[in-house]
Protein backbone atom coordinates (compact mmCIF):
# COMPACT_ATOMS: atom_id res chain seq x y z
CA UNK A 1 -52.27 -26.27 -2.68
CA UNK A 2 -51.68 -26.46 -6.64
CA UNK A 3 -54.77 -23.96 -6.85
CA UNK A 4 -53.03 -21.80 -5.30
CA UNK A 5 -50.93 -18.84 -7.53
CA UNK A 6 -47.12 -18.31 -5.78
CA UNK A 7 -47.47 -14.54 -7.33
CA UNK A 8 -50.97 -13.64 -5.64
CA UNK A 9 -48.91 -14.54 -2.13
CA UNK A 10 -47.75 -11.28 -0.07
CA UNK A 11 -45.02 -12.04 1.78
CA UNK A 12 -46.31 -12.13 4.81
CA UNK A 13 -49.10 -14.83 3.60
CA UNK A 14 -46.07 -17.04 2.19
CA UNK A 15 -44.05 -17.15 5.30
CA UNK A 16 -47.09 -18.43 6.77
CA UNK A 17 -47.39 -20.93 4.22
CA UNK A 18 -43.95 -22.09 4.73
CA UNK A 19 -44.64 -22.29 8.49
CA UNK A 20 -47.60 -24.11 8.04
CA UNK A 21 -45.37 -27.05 5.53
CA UNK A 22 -42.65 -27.04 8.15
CA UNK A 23 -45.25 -28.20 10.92
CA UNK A 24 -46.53 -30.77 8.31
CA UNK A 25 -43.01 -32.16 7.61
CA UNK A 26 -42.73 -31.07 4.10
CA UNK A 27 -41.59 -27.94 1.89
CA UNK A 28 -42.68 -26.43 -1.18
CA UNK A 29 -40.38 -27.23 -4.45
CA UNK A 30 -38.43 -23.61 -5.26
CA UNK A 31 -38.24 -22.92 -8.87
CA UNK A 32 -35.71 -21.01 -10.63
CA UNK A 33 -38.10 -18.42 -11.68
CA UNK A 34 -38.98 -18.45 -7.59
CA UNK A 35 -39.41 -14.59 -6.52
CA UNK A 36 -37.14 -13.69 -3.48
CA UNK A 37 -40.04 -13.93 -1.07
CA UNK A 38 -39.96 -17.79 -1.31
CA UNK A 39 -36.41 -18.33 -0.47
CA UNK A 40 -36.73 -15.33 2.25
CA UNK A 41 -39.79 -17.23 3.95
CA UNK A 42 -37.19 -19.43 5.53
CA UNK A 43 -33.76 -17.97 4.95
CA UNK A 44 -35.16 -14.41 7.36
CA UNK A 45 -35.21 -16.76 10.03
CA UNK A 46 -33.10 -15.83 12.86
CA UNK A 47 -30.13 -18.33 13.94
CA UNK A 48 -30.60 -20.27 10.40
CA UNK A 49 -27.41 -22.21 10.18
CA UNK A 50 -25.74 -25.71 9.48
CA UNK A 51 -22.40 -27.17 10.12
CA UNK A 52 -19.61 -27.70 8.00
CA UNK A 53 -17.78 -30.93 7.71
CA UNK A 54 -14.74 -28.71 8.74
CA UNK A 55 -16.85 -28.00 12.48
CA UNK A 56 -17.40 -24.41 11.31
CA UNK A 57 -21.04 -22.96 11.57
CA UNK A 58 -21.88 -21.63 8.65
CA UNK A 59 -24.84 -18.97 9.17
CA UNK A 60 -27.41 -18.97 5.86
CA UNK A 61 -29.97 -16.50 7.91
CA UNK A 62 -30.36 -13.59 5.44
CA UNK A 63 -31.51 -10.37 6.81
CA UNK A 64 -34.20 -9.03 3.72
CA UNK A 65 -34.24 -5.20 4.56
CA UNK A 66 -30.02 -5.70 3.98
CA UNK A 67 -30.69 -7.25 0.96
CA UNK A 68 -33.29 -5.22 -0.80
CA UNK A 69 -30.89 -2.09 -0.21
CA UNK A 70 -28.32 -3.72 -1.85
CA UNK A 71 -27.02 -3.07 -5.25
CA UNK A 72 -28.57 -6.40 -6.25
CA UNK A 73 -31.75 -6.27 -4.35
CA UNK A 74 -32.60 -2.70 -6.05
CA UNK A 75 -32.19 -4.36 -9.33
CA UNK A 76 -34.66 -6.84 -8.29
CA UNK A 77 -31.86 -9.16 -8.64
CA UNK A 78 -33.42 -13.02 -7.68
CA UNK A 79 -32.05 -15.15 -5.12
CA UNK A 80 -31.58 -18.15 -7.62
CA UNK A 81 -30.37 -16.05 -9.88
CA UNK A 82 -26.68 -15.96 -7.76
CA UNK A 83 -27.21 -19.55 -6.52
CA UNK A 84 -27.93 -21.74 -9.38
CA UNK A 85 -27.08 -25.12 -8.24
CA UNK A 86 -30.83 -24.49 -6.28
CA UNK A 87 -33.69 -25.88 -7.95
CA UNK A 88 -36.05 -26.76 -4.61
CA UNK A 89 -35.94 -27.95 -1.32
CA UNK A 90 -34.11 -30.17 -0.10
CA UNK A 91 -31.02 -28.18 -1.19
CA UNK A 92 -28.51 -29.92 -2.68
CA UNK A 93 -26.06 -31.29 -0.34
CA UNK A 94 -22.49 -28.94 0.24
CA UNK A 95 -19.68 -30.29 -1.15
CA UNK A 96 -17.70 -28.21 0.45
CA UNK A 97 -15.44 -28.71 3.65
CA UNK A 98 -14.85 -25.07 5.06
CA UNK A 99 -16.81 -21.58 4.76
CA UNK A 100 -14.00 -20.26 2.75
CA UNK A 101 -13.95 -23.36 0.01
CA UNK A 102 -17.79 -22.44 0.26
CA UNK A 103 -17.13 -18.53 -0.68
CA UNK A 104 -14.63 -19.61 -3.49
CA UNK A 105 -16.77 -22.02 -5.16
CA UNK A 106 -19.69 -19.34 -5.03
CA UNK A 107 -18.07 -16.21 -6.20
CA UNK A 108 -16.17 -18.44 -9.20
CA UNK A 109 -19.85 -19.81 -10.11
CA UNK A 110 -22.13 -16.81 -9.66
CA UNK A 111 -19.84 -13.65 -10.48
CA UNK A 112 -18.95 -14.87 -13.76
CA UNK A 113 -22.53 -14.89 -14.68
CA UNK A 114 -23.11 -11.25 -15.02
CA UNK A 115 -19.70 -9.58 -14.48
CA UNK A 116 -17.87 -11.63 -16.81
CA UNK A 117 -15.24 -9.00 -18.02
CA UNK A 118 -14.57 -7.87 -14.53
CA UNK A 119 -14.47 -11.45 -13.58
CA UNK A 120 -12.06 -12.09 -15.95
CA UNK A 121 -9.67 -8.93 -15.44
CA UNK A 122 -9.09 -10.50 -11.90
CA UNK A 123 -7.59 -13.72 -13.11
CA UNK A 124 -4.18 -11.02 -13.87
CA UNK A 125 -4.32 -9.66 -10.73
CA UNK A 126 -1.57 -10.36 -7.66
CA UNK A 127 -4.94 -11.68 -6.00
CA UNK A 128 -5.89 -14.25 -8.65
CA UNK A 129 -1.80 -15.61 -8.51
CA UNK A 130 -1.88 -15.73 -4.87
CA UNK A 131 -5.08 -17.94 -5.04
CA UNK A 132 -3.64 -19.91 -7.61
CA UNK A 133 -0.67 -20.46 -5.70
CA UNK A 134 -2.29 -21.85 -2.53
CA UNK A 135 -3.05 -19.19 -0.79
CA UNK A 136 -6.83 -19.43 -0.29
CA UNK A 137 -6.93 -16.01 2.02
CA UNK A 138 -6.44 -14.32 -1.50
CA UNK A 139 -9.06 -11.73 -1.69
CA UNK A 140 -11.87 -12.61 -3.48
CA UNK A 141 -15.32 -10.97 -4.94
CA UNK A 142 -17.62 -11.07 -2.43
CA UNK A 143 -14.42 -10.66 0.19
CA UNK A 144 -14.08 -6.64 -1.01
CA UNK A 145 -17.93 -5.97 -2.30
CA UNK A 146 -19.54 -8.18 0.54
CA UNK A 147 -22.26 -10.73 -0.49
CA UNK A 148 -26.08 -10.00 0.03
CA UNK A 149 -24.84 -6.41 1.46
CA UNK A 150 -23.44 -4.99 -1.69
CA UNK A 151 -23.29 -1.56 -2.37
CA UNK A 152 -22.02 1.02 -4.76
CA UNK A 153 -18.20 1.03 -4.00
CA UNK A 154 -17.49 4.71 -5.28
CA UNK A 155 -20.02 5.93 -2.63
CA UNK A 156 -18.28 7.42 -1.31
CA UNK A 157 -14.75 6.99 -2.76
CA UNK A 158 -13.33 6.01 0.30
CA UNK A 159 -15.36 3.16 0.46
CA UNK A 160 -13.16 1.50 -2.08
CA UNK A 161 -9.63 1.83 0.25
CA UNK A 162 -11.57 0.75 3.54
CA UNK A 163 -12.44 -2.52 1.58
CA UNK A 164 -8.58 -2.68 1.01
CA UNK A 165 -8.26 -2.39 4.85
CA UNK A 166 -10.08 -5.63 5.28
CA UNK A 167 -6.97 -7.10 4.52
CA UNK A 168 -3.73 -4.71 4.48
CA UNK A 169 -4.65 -2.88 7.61
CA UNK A 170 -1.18 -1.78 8.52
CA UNK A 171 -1.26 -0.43 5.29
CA UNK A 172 -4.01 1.17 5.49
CA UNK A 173 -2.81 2.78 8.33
CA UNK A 174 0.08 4.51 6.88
CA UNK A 175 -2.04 5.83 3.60
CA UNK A 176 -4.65 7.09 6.23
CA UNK A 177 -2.04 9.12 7.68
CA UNK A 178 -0.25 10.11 4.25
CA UNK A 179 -1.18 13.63 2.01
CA UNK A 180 -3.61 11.16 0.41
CA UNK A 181 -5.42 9.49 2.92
CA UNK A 182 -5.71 12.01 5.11
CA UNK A 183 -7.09 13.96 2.10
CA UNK A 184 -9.91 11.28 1.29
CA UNK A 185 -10.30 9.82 4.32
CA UNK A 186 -10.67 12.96 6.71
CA UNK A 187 -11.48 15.30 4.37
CA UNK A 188 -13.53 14.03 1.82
CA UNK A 189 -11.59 14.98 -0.82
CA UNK A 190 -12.36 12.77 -3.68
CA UNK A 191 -9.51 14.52 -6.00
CA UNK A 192 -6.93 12.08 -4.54
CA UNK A 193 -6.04 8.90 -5.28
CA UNK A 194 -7.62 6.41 -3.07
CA UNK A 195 -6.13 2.85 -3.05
CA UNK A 196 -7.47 1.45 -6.76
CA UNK A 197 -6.74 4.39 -8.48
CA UNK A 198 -3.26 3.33 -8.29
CA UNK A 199 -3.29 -0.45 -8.31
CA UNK A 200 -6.41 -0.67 -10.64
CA UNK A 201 -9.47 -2.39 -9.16
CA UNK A 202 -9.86 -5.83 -10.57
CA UNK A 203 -6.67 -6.08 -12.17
CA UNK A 204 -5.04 -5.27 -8.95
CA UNK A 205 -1.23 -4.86 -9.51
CA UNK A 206 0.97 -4.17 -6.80
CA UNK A 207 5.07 -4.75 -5.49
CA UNK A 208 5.56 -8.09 -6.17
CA UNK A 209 5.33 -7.13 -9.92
CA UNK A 210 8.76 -5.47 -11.32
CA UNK A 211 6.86 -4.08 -13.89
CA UNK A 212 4.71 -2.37 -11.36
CA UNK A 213 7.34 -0.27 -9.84
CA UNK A 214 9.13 0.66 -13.25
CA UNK A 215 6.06 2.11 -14.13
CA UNK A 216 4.83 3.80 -11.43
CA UNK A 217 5.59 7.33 -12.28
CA UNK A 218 3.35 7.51 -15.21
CA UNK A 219 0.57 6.34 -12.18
CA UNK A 220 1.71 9.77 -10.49
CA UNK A 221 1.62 11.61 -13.87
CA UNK A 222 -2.25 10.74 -14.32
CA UNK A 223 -3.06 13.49 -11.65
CA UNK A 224 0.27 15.22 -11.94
CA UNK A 225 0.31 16.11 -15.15
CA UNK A 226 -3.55 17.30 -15.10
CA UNK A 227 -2.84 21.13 -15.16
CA UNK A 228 -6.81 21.68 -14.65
CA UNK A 229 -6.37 19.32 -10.99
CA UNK A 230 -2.57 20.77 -10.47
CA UNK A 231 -3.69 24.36 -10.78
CA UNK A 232 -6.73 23.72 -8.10
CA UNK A 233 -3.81 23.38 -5.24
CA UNK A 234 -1.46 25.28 -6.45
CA UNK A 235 0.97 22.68 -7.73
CA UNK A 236 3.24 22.31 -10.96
CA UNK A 237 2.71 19.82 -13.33
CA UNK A 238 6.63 20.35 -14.17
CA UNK A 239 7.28 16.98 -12.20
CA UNK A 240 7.10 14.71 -14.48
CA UNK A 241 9.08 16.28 -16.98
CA UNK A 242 11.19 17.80 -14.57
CA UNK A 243 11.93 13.81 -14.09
CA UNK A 244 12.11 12.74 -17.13
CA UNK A 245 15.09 14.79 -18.56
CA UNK A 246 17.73 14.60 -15.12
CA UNK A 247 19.97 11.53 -14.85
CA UNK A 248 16.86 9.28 -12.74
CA UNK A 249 14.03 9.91 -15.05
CA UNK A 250 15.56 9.25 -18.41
CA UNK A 251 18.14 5.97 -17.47
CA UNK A 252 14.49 4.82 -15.94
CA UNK A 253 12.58 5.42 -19.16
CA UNK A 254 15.35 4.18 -21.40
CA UNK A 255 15.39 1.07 -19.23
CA UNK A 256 11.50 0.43 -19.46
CA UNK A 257 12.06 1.11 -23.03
CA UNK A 258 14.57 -1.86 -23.51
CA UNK A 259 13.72 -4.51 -20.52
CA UNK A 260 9.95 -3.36 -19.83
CA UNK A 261 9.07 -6.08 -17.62
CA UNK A 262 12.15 -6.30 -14.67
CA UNK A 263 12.92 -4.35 -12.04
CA UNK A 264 14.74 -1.24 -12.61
CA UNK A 265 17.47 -0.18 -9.57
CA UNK A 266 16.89 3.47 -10.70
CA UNK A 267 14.62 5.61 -8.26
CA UNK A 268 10.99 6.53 -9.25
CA UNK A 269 8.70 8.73 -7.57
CA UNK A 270 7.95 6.34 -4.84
CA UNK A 271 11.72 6.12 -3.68
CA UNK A 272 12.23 9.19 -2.58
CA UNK A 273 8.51 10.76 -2.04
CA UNK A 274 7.38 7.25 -0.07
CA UNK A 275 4.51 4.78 -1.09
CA UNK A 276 1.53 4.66 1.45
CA UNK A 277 3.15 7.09 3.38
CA UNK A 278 3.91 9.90 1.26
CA UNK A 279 3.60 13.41 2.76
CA UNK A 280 3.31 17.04 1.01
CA UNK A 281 6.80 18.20 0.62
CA UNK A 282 6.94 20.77 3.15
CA UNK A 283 5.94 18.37 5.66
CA UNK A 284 8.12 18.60 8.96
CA UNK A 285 7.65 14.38 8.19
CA UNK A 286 8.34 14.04 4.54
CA UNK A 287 11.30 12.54 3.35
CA UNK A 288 12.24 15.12 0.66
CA UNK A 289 12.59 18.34 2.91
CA UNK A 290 15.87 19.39 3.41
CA UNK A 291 16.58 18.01 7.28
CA UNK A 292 15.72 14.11 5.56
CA UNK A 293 16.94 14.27 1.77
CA UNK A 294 20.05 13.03 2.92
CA UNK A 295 18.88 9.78 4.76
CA UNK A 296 16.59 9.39 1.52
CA UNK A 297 20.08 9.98 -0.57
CA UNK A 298 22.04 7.39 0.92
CA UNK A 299 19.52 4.84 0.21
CA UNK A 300 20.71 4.32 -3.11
CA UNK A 301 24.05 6.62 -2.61
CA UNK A 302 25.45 5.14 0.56
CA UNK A 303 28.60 7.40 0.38
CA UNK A 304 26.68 10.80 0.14
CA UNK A 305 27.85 13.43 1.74
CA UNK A 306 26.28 16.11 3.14
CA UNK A 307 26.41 18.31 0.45
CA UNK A 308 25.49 15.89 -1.90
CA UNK A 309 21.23 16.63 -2.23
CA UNK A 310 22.58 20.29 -2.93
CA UNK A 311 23.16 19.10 -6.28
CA UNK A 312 19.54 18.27 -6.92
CA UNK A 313 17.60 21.14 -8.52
CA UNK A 314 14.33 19.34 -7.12
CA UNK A 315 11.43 19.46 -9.69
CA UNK A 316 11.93 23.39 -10.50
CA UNK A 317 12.77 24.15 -13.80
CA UNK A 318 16.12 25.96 -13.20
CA UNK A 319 15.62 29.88 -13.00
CA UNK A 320 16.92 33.42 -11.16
CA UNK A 321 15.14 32.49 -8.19
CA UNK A 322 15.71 28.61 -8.40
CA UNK A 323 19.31 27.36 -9.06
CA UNK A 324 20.78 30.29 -10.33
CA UNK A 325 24.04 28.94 -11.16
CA UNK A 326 21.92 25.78 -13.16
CA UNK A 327 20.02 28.61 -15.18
CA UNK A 328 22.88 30.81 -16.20
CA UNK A 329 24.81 27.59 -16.85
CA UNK A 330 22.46 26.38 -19.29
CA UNK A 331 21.83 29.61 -20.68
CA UNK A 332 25.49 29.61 -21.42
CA UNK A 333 25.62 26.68 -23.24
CA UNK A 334 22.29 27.30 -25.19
CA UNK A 335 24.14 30.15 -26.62
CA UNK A 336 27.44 28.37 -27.23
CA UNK A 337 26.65 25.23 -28.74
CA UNK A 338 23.87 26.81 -31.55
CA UNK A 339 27.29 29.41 -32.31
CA UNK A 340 30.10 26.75 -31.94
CA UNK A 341 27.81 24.57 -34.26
CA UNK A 342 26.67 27.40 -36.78
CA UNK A 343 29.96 28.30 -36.90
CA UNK A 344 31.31 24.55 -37.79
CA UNK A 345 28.49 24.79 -40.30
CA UNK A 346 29.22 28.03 -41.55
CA UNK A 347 33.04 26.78 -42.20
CA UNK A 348 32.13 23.36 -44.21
CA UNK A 349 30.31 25.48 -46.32
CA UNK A 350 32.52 28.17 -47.12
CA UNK A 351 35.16 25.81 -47.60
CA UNK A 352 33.52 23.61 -50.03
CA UNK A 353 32.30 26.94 -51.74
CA UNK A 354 36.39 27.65 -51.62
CA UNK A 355 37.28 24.39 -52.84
CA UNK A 356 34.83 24.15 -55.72
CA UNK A 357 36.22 27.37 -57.22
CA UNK A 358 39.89 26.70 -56.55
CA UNK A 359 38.60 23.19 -59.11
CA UNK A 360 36.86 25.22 -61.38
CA UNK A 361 39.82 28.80 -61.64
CA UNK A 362 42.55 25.43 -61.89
CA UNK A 363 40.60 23.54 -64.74
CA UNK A 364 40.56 27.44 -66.51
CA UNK A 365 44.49 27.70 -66.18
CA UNK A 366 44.62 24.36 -67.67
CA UNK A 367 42.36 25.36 -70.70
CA UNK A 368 44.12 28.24 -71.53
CA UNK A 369 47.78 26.65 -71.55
């Protein structure tokens, strides 16, 4: 057998090799420059498994046409190259107790290898604390981009948010349904924000984080504020600002300003619009038509009556045809307070002007006497 060369095998010729060393009671040695076809030889064999000292089966038959269309398989990726602790056969033994210590000890050994910045932006996310905290469900690698089935997560974009689903279904459910998801989702509109353009994809952020919420409106502003995006559906990119300068926006920015990491009790975008389950605002659902502003109101302003929302201006910039009475208003007051302070202005200077001659005619009298 040593004069024969592993590369000059086809597949098909190994795997009869391999058959041929099973019947004989023995197996070839697998090297860690071993090309995929040696490891496949056994591992394409239906019904492969073993048990776990937990009682679990854990299934190690590998299906080679789902590989090689894998992200890793078209990069000619190697076997060994993910499973290092492998050197030959026998394997070495598991020293492991359940599938899922198996999957954690895998994805924190072989991810690392070649991702090693994304690898390490997960260790901040709410996933990462979860794990660390006990919580061994915690999503994972290989739980979101799958093991030897991985494929290109922005293809489509709405591949990312049904990876989410694997775990926050009932969340999932809601975005589906929102002017988002129903956007991506049925549509196929990849100018909305799917799930990780909002809580980032390895450094997933999320709720439980103050910081998270305090900040979300500059999330919204990324999209917007993009006048190219806003002007493609006929929205305003006044929002933001329109925000920023009533009493919400700017007590919420002067609070991130001063205590950026707590929770702020100020409303943000997400408040009153909804989170997963925001709708557009004309929406016979949406929480910030006319019929529901109330309800969303008293959430924060228990005492609100019904004419309180009329006081809101929404995100128009006040005008004739929007808030009148707000326009003309302001108008007023952008004329009076540039006169009332010119004037002030033009007084202290006049009177100084007075005052210095009044010194100069008196020091004059006293001359001349």
């Amino acid at each position: 057998m040593g004069l024969i060369k592993r590369g000059c095998l086809t597949g098909l010729g190994l795997a009869l090799l391999f058959a041929l060393l099973l019947l004989a009671g023995t197996r070839p040695a697998v090297a860690q420059d071993t090309d995929n076809e040696a490891c496949l030889a056994c591992h394409s064999q239906p019904g492969l498994q073993t048990t776990l000292p937990s009682g679990e089966v854990l299934y190690t038959t590998v299906d080679p046409d789902v590989y090689n269309n894998s992200v890793h398989g078209k990069a000619g990726q190697k076997c060994v190259d993910c499973h290092t602790n492998i050197s030959g056969y026998p394997h070495p033994p598991l020293t492991i107790n359940t599938r899922r210590d198996l999957s954690i000890q895998l994805y924190r050994e072989s991810c690392v290898g070649c991702h090693e910045e994304m690898y390490e932006a997960t260790l901040d996310s709410v996933h990462e604390t979860a794990l660390e905290g006990g919580n061994n469900q915690a999503a994972i690698c290989t739980d979101c981009h799958g093991t030897h089935n991985i494929t290109d997560p922005t293809q489509p974009l709405s591949r990312s948010s049904q990876m989410c689903e694997l775990c926050h279904s009932q969340i999932f459910e809601l975005y589906k349904q929102s002017v988002h998801g129903s956007a991506l989702l049925g549509e196929g509109n990849e100018d909305v924000p799917s799930c990780v353009d909002c809580h980032q994809v390895h450094s997933v952020a999320g709720p439980s984080e103050g910081s998270f919420h305090l900040k979300s409106p500059q999330i919204c502003a990324e999209c917007h504020e993009d006048e190219a995006l806003m002007s493609k559906y006929g929205l305003s990119t006044d929002v933001v600002e329109t925000y920023v300068s009533d009493f919400h926006g700017t007590t919420t920015y002067l609070f991130e300003a001063i205590n950026p990491d707590q929770e702020t009790n100020k409303p943000v975008c997400i408040d009153c619009h909804g989170v997963h389950n925001m709708k557009k605002v004309d929406d016979p659902e949406s929480a910030v038509i006319k019929e529901h502003l109330l309800v969303t109101c008293q959430k924060c302003h228990p005492d609100a009556s019904a004419n309180f929302p009329t006081s809101w201006v929404s995100h128009y910039r006040p005008s004739v045809e929007h808030s009148p009475i707000v326009f003309f208003v302001k108008v007023f007051y952008m004329i009076l307070i540039p006169v009332v302070l010119g004037g002030m202005a033009i007084f202290v200077v006049t009177d100084i002007y007075r005052r210095a001659r009044r010194g100069r005619g008196a020091k004059k009298e006293e001359l001349h006497a």
